[in-house]
Protein backbone atom coordinates (compact mmCIF):
# COMPACT_ATOMS: atom_id res chain seq x y z
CA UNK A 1 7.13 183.75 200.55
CA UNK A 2 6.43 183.19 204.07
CA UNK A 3 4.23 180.02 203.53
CA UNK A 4 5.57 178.97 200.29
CA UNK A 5 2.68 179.52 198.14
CA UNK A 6 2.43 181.63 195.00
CA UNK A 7 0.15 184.15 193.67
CA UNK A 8 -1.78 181.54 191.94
CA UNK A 9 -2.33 179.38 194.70
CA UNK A 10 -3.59 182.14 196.70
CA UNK A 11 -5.70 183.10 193.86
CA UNK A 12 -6.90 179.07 193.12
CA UNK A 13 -7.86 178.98 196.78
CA UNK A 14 -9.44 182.18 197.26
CA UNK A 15 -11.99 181.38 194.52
CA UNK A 16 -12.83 177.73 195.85
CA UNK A 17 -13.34 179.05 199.25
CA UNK A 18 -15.60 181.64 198.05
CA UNK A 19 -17.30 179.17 196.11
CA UNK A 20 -18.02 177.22 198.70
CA UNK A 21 -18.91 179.85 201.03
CA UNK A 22 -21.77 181.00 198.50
CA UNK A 23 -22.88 177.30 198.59
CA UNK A 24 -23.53 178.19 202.05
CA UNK A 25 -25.02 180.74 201.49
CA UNK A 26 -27.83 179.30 199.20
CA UNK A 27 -28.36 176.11 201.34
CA UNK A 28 -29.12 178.32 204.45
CA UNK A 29 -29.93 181.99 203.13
CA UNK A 30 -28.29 183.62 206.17
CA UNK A 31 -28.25 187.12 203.97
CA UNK A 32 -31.87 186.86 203.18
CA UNK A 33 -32.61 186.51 206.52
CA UNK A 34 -30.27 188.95 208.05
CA UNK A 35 -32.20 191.35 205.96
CA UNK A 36 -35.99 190.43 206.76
CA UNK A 37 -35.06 190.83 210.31
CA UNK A 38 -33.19 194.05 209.44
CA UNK A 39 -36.14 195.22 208.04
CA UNK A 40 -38.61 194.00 211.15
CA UNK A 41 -36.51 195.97 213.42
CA UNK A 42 -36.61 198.98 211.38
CA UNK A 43 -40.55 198.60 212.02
CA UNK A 44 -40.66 198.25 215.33
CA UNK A 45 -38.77 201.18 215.76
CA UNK A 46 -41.43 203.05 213.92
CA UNK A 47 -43.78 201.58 216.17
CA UNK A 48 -46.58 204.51 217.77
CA UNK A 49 -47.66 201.77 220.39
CA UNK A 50 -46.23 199.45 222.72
CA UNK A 51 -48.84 196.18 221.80
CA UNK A 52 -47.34 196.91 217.80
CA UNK A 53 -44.11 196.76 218.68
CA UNK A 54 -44.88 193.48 220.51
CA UNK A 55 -46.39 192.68 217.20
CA UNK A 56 -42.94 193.00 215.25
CA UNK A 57 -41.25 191.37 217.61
CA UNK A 58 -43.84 188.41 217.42
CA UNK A 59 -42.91 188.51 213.39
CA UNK A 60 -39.33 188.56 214.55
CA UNK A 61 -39.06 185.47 216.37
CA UNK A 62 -41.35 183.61 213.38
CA UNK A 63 -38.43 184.17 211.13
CA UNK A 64 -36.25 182.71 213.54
């Protein structure tokens, strides 16, 4: 009521934004990403050595 939109229109314009936003999404793959650098992380904290976790990083930054 307090911006004079209905239910609907909420509705209508909840769906194109998220529409849009998963256009986004597969133009840049900011998820898949997000989660091969999650994932290089979780190996250079299971790192025995300081040159491998160099290493990781070094795979890090290649994503980027």
């Amino acid at each position: 009521q307090e911006y004079d939109i209905s239910r609907q229109g909420v509705h209508d314009l909840v769906r194109r934004v998220e529409g849009i936003l998963e256009e986004y999404e597969k133009k840049l793959q900011l998820v898949e990403k997000f989660q091969e650098v999650k994932q290089k992380v979780k190996e250079i904290e299971d790192c025995r050595s300081l040159q491998e976790a160099k290493q990781a990083a070094e795979n890090i930054l290649e994503l980027l």
